[in-house]
PDB file of N, CA and C in Angstrom:
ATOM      1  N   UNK A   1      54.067 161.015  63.046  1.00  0.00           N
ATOM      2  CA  UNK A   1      53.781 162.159  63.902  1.00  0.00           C
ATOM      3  C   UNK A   1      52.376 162.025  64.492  1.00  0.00           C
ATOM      4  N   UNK A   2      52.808 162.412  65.869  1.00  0.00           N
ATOM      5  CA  UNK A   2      51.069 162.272  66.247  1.00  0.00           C
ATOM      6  C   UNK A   2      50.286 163.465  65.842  1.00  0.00           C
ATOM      7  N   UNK A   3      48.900 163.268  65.884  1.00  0.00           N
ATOM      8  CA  UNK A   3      47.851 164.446  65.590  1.00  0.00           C
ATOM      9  C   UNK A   3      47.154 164.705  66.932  1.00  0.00           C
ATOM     10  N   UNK A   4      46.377 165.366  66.681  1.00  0.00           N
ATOM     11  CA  UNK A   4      45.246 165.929  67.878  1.00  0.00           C
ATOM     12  C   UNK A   4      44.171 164.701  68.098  1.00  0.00           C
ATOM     13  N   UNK A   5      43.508 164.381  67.064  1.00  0.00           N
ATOM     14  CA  UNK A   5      42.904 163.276  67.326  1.00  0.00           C
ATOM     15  C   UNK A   5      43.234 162.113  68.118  1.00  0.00           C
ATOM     16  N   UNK A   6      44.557 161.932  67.781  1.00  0.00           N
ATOM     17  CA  UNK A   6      45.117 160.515  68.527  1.00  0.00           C
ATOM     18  C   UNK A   6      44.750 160.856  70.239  1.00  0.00           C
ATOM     19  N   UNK A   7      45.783 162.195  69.852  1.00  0.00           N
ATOM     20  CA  UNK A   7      45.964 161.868  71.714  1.00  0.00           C
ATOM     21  C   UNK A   7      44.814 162.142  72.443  1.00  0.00           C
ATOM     22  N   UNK A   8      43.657 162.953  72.129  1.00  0.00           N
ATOM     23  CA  UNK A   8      42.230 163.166  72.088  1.00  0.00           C
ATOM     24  C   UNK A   8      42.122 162.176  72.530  1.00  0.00           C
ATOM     25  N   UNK A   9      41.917 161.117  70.859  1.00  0.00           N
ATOM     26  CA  UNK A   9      41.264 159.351  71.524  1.00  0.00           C
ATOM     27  C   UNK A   9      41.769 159.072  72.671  1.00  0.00           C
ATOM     28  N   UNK A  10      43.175 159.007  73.076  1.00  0.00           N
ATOM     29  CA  UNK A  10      43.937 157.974  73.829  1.00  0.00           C
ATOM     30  C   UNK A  10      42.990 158.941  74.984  1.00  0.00           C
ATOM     31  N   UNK A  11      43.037 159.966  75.660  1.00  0.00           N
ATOM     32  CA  UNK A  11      42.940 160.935  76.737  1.00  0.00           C
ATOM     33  C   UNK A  11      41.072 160.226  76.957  1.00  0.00           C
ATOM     34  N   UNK A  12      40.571 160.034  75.936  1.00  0.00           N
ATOM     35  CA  UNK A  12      38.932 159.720  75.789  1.00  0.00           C
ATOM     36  C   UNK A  12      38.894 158.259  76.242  1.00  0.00           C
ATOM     37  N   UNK A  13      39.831 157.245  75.743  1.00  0.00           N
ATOM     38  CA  UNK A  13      39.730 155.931  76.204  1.00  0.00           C
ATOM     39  C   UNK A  13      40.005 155.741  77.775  1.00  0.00           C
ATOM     40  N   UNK A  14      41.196 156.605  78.335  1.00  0.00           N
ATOM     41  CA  UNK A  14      41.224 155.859  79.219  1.00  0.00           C
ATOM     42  C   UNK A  14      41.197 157.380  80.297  1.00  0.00           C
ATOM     43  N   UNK A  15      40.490 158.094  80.020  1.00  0.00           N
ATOM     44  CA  UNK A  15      39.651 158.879  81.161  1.00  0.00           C
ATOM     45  C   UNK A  15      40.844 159.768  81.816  1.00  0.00           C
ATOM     46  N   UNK A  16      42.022 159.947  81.041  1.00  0.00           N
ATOM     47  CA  UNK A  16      42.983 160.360  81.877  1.00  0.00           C
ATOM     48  C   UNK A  16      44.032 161.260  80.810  1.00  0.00           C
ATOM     49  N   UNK A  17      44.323 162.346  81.213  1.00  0.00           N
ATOM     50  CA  UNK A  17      45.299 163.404  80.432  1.00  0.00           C
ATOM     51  C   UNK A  17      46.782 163.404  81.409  1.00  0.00           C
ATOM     52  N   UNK A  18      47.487 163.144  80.357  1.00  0.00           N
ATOM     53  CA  UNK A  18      48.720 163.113  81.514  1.00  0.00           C
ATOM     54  C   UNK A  18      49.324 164.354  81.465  1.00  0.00           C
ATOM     55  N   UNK A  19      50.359 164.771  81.929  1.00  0.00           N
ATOM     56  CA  UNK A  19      51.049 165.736  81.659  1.00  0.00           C
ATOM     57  C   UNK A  19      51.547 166.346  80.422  1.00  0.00           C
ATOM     58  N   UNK A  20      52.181 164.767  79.550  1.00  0.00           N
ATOM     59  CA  UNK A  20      52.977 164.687  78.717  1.00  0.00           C
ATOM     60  C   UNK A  20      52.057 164.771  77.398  1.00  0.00           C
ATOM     61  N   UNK A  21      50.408 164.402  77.563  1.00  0.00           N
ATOM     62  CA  UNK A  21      49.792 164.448  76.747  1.00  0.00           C
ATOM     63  C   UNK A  21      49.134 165.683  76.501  1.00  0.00           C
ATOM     64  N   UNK A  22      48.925 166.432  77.352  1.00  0.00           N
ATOM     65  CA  UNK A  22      48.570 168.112  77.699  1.00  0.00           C
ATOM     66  C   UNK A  22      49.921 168.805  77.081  1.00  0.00           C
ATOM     67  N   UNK A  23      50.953 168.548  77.358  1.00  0.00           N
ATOM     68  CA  UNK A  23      51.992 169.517  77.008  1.00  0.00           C
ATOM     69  C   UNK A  23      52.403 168.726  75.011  1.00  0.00           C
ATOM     70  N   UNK A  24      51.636 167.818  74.827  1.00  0.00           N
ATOM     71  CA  UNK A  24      52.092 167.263  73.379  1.00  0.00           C
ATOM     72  C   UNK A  24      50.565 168.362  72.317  1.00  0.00           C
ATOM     73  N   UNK A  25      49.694 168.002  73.196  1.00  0.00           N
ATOM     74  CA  UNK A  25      48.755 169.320  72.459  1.00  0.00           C
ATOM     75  C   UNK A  25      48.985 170.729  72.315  1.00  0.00           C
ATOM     76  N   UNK A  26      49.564 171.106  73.510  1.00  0.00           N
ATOM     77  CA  UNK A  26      49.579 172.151  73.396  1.00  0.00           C
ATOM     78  C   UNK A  26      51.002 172.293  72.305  1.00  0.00           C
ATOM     79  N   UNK A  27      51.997 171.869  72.274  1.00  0.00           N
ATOM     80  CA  UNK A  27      52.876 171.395  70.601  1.00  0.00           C
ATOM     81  C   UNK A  27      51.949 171.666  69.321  1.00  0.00           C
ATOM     82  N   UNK A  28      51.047 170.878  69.352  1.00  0.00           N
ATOM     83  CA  UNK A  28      50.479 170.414  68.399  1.00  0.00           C
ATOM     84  C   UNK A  28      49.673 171.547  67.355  1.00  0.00           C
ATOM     85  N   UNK A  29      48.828 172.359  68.642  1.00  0.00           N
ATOM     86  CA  UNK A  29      47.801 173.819  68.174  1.00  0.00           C
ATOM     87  C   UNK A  29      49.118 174.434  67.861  1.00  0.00           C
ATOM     88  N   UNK A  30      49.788 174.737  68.928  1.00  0.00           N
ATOM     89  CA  UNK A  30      50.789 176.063  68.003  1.00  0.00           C
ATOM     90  C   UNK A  30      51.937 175.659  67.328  1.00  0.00           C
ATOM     91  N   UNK A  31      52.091 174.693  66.732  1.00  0.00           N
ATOM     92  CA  UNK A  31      52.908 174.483  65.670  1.00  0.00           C
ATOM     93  C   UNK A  31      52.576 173.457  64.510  1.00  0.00           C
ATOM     94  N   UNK A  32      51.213 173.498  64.011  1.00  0.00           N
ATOM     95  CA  UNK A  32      50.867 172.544  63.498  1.00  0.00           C
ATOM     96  C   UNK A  32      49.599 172.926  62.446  1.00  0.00           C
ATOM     97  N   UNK A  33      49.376 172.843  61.083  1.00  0.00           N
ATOM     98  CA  UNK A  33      47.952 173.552  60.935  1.00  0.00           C
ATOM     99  C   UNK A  33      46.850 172.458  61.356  1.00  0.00           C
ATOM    100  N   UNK A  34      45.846 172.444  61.592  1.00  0.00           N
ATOM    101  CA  UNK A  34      44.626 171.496  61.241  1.00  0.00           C
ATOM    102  C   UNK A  34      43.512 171.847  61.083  1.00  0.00           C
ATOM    103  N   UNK A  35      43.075 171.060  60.724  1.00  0.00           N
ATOM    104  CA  UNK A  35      41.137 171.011  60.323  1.00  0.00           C
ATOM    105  C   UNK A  35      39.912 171.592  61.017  1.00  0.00           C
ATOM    106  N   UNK A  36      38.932 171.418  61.082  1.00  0.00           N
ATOM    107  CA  UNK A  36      37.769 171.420  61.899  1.00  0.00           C
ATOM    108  C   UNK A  36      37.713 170.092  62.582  1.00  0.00           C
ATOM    109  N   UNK A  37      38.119 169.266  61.573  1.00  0.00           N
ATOM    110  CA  UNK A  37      38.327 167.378  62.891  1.00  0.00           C
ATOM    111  C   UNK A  37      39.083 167.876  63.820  1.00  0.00           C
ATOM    112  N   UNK A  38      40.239 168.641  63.858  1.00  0.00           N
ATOM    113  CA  UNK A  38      41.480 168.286  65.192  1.00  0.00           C
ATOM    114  C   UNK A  38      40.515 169.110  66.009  1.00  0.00           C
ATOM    115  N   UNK A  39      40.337 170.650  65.479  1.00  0.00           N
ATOM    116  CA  UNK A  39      39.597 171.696  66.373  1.00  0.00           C
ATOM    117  C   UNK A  39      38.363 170.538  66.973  1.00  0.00           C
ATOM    118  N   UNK A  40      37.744 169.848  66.634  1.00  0.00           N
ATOM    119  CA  UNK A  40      36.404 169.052  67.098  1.00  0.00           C
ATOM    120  C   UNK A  40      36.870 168.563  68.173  1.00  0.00           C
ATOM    121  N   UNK A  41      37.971 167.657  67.817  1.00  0.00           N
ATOM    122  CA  UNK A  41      38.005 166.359  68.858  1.00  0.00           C
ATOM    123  C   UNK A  41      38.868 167.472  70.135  1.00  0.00           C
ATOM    124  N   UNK A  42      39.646 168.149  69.539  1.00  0.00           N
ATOM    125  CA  UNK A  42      40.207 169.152  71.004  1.00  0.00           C
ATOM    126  C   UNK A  42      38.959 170.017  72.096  1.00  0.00           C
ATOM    127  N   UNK A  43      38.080 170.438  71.128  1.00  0.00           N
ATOM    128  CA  UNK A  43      36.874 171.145  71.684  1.00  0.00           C
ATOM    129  C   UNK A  43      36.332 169.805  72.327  1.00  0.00           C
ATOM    130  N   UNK A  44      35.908 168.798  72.182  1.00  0.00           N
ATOM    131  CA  UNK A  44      35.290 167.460  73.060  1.00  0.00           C
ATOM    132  C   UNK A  44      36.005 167.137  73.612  1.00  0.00           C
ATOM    133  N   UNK A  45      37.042 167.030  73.831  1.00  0.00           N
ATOM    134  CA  UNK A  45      38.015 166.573  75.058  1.00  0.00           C
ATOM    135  C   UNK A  45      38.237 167.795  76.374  1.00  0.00           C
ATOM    136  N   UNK A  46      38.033 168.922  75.983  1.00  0.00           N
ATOM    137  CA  UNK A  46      37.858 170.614  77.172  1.00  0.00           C
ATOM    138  C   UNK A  46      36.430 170.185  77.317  1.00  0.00           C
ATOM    139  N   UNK A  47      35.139 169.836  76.733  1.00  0.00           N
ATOM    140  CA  UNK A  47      34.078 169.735  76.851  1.00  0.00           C
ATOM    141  C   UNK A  47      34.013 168.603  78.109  1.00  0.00           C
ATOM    142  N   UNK A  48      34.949 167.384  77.790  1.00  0.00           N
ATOM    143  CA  UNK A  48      34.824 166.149  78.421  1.00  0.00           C
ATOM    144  C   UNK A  48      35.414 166.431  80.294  1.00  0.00           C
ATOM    145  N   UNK A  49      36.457 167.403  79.786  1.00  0.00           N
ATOM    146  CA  UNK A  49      37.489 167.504  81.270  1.00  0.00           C
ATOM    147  C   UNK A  49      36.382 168.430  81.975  1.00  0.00           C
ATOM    148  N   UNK A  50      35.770 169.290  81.754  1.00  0.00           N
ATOM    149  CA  UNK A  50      34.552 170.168  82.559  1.00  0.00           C
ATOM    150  C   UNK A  50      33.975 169.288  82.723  1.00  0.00           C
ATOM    151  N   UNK A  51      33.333 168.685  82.345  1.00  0.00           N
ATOM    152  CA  UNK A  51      32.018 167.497  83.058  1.00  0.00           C
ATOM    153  C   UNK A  51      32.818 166.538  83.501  1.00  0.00           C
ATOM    154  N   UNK A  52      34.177 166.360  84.056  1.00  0.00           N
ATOM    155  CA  UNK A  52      34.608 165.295  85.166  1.00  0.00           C
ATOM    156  C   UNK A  52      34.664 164.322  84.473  1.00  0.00           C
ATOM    157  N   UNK A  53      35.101 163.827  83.151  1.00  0.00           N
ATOM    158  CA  UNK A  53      34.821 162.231  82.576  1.00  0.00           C
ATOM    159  C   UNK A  53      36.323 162.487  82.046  1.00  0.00           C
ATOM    160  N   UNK A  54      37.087 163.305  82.391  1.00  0.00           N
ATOM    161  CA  UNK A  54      38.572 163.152  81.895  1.00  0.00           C
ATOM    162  C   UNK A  54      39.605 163.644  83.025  1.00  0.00           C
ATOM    163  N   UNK A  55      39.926 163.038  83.582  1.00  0.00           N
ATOM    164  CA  UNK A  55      41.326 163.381  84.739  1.00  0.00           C
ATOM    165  C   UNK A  55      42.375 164.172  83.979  1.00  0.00           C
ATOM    166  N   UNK A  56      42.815 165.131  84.760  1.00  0.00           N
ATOM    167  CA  UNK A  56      44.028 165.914  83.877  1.00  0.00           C
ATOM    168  C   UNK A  56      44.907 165.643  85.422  1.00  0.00           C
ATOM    169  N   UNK A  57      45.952 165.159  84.907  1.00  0.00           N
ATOM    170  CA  UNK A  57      47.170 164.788  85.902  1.00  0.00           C
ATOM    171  C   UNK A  57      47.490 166.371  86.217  1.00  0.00           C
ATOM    172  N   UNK A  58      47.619 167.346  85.218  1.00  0.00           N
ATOM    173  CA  UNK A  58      48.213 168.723  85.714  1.00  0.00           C
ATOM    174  C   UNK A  58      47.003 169.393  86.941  1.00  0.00           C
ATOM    175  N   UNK A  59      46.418 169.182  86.748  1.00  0.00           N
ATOM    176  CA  UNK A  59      44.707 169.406  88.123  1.00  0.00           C
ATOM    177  C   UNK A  59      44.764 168.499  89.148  1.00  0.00           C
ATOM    178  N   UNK A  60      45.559 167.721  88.712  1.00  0.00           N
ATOM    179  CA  UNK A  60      45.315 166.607  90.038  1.00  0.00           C
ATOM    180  C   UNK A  60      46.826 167.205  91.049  1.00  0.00           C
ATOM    181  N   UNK A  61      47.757 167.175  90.277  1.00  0.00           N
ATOM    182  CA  UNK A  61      48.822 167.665  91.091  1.00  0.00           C
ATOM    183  C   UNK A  61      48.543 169.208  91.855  1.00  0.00           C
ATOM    184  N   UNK A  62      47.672 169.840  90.943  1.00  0.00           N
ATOM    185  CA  UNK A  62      47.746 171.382  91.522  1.00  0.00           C
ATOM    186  C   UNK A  62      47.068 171.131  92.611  1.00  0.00           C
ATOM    187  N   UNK A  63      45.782 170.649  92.695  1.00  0.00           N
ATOM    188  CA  UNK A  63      44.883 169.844  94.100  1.00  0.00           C
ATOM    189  C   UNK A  63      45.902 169.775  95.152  1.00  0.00           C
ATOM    190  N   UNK A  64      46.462 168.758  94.923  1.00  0.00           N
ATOM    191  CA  UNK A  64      47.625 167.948  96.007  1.00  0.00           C
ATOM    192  C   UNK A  64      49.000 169.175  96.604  1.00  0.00           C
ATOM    193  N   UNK A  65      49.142 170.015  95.309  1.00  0.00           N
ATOM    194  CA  UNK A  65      49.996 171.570  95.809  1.00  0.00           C
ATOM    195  C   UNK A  65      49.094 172.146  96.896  1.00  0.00           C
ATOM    196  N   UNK A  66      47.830 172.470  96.711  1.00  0.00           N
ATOM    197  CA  UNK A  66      47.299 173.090  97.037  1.00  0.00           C
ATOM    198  C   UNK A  66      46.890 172.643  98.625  1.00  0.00           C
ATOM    199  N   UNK A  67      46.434 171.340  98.886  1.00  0.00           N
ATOM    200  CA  UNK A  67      46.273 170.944  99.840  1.00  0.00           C
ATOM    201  C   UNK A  67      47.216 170.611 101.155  1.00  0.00           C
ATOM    202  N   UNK A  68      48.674 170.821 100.596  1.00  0.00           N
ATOM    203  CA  UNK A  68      50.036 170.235 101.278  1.00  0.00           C
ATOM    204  C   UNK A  68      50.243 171.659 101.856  1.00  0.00           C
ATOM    205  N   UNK A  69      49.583 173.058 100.861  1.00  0.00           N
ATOM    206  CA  UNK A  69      50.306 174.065 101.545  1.00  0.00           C
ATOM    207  C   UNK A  69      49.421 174.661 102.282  1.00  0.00           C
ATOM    208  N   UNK A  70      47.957 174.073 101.975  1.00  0.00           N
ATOM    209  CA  UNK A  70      46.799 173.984 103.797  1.00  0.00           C
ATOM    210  C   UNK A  70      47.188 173.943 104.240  1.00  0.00           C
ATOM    211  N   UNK A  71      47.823 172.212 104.748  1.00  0.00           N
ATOM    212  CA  UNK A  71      48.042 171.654 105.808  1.00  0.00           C
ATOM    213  C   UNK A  71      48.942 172.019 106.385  1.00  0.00           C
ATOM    214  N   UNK A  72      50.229 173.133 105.416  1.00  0.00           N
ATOM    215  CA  UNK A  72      50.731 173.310 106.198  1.00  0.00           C
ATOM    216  C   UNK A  72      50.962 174.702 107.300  1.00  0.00           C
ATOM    217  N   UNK A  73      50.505 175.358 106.566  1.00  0.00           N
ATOM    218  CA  UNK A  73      49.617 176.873 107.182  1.00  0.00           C
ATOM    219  C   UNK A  73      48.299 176.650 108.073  1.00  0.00           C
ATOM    220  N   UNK A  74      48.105 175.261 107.943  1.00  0.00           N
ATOM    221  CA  UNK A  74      46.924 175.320 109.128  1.00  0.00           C
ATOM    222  C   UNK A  74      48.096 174.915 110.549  1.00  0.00           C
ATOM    223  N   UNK A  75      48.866 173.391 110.480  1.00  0.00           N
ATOM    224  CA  UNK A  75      49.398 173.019 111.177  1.00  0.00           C
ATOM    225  C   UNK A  75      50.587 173.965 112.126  1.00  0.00           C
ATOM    226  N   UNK A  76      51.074 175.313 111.119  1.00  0.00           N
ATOM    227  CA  UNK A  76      51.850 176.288 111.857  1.00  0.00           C
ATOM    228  C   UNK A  76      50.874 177.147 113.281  1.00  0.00           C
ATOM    229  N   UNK A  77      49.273 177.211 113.028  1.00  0.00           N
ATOM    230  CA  UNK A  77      49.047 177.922 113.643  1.00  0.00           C
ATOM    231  C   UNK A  77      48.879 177.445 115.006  1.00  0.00           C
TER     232      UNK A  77
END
């Protein structure tokens, strides 16, 4: 079973939260007990995504929602 830490690390190594790894944490807090380690490494990884050193695929898509339905409310007028 994975823990918080893992996917933490994995999300910390390679600068990037996917969907599947956002929706496996959020599994994880509400159905799972843990420590002050899991709470740590989860609190440094929200710490990491505010200062821009972690991509969250779910932010990147909302961006790209967001910008398609500019373009397209600008382009109607």
């Amino acid at each position: 079973m994975t823990c918080i830490h893992e996917v933490v690390n994995q999300a910390l190594t390679t600068g990037f939260l996917s969907l599947e790894a956002e929706e496996r944490l959020r599994q994880l807090l509400q159905t799972t007990q843990y420590g002050v380690d899991e709470m740590n490494a989860f609190v440094n990884l929200q710490l990491a995504a505010m200062a821009g050193k972690i991509r969250q695929e779910s932010r990147e898509r909302l961006q790209q929602q967001r910008e398609s339905e500019c373009t397209l409310s600008c382009s109607a007028r």
